[in-house]
Protein backbone atom coordinates (compact mmCIF):
# COMPACT_ATOMS: atom_id res chain seq x y z
CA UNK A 1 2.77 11.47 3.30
CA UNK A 2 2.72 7.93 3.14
CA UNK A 3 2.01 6.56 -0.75
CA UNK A 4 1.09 2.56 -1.32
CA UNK A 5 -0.69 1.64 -5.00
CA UNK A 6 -1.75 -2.03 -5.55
CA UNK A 7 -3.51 -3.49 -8.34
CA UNK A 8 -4.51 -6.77 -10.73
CA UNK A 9 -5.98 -7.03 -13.95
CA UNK A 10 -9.33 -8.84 -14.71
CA UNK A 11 -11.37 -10.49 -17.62
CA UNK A 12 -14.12 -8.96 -16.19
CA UNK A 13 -15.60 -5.53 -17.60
CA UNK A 14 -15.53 -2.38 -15.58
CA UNK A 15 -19.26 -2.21 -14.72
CA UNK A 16 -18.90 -5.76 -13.41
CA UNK A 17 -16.73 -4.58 -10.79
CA UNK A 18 -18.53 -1.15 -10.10
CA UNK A 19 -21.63 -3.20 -9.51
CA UNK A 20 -19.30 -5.45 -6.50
CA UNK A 21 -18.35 -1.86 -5.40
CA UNK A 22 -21.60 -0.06 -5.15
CA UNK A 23 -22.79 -3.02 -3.15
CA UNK A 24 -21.14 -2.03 -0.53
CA UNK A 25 -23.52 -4.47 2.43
CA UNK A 26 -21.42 -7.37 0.23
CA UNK A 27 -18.10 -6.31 0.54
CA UNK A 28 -17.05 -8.76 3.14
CA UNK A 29 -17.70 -11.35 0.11
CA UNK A 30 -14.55 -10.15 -1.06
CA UNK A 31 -12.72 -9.03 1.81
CA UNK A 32 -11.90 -10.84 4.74
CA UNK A 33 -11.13 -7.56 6.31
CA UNK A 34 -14.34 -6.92 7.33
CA UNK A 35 -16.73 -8.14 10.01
CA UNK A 36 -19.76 -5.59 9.24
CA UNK A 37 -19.98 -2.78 7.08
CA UNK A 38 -23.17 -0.52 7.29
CA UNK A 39 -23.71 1.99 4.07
CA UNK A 40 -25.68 5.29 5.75
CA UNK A 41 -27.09 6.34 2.69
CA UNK A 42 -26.58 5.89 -1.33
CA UNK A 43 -23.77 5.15 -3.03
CA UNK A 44 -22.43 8.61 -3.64
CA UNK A 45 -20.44 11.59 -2.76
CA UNK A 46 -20.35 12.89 0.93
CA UNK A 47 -22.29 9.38 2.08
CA UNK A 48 -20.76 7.73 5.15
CA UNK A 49 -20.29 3.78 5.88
CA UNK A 50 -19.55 2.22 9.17
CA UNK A 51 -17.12 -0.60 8.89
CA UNK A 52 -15.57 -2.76 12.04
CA UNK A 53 -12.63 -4.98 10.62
CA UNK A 54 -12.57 -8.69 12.41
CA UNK A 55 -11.96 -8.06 16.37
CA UNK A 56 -11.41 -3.83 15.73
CA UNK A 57 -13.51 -1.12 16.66
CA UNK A 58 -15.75 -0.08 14.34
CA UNK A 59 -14.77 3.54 12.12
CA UNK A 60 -16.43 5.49 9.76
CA UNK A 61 -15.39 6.75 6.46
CA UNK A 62 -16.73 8.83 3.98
CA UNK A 63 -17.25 8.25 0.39
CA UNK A 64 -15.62 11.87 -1.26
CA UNK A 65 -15.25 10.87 -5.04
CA UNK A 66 -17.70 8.58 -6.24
CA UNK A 67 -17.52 8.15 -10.45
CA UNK A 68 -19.73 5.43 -11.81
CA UNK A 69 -17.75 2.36 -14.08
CA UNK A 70 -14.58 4.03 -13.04
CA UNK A 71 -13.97 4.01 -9.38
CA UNK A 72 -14.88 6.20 -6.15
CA UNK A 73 -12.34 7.11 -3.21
CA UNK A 74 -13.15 6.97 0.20
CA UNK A 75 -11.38 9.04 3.27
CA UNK A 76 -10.92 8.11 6.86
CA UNK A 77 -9.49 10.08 9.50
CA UNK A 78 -8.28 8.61 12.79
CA UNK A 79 -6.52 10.67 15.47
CA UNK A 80 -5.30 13.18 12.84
CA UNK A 81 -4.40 10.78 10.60
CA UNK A 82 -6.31 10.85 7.43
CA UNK A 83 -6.43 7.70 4.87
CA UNK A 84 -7.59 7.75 1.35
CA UNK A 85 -8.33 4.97 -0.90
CA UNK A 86 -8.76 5.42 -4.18
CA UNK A 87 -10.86 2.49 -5.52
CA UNK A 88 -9.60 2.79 -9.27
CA UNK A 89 -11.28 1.08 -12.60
CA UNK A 90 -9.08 1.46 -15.64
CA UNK A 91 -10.34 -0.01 -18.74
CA UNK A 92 -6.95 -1.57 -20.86
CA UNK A 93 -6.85 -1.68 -25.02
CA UNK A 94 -6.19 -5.85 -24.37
CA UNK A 95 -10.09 -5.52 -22.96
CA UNK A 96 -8.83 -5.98 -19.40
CA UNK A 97 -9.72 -4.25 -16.52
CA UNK A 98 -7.15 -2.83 -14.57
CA UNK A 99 -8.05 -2.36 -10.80
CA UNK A 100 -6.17 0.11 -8.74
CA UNK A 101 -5.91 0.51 -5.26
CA UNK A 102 -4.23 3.63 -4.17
CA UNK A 103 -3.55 4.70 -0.64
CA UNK A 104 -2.66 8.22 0.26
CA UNK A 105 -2.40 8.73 3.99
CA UNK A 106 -1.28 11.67 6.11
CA UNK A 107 -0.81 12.75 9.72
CA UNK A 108 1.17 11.95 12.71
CA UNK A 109 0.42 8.22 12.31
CA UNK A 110 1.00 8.04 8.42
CA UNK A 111 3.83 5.39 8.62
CA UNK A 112 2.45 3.31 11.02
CA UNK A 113 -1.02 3.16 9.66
CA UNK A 114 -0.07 2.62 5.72
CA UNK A 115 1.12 -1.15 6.11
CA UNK A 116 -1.85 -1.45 8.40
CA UNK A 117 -4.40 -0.40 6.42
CA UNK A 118 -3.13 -1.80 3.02
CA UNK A 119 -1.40 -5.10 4.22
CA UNK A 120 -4.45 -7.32 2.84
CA UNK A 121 -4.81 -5.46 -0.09
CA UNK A 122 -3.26 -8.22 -2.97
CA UNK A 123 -5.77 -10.79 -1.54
CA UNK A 124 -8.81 -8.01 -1.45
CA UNK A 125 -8.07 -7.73 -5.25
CA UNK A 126 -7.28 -11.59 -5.96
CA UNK A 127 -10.84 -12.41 -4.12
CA UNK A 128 -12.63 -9.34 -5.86
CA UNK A 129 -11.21 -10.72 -9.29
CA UNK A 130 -12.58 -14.20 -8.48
CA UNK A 131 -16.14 -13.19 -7.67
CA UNK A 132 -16.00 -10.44 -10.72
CA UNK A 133 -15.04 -12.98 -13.19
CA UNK A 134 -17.42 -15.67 -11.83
């Protein structure tokens, strides 16, 4: 199992950030990662979204733990190799919000897909912190 966590606090409050989350057609506001994104459904457990990252073929994931204001975790399995995100929202006693991305992934490919997949994370959060707090 291959184990990555990222995260950066914001001013902005918790359903700020869920509402840049559910939004899901908008992501690419935020991160540079992706080229199109296609939700198949609501925002909620067991839905499916289509994303192609710049100059990639396109995969699908499935949202699996979707909790409103505090974060949702998506899984994506490739070859046997299955990646989870878990899209956390922590509220902090300061007032802050704590983001959290944490990446679980496991399979034959686990080491070679974790820096992959999570490489652009700390500029995903720094750009989804600029257009929360905006």
């Amino acid at each position: 199992m291959w184990i990555h966590e990222e995260s950066i606090e914001t001013t902005a409050f918790p359903a700020r950030v869920w509402e840049l989350f559910a939004n899901v057609e908008k992501w690419g506001d935020w991160n540079a990662g992706i080229e199109r994104i296609e939700l198949h459904g609501p925002f909620a457990n067991g839905t499916q979204f289509t994303m192609q990252p710049p100059g990639q073929d396109p995969f699908i994931s499935t949202l699996v733990d979707v909790r409103p204001n505090e974060g949702f975790v998506d899984e994506t399995v490739v070859d046997g190799t299955r990646v989870l995100v878990d899209h956390q929202l922590v509220s902090l006693p300061s007032g802050r919000t704590k983001i959290v991305y944490r990446t679980e992934i496991t399979g034959p490919d686990a080491a070679a897909f974790g820096p992959m997949v999570t490489s652009d994370f700390p500029d995903v959060l720094a750009a989804l912190k600029r257009l929360a707090e905006r």
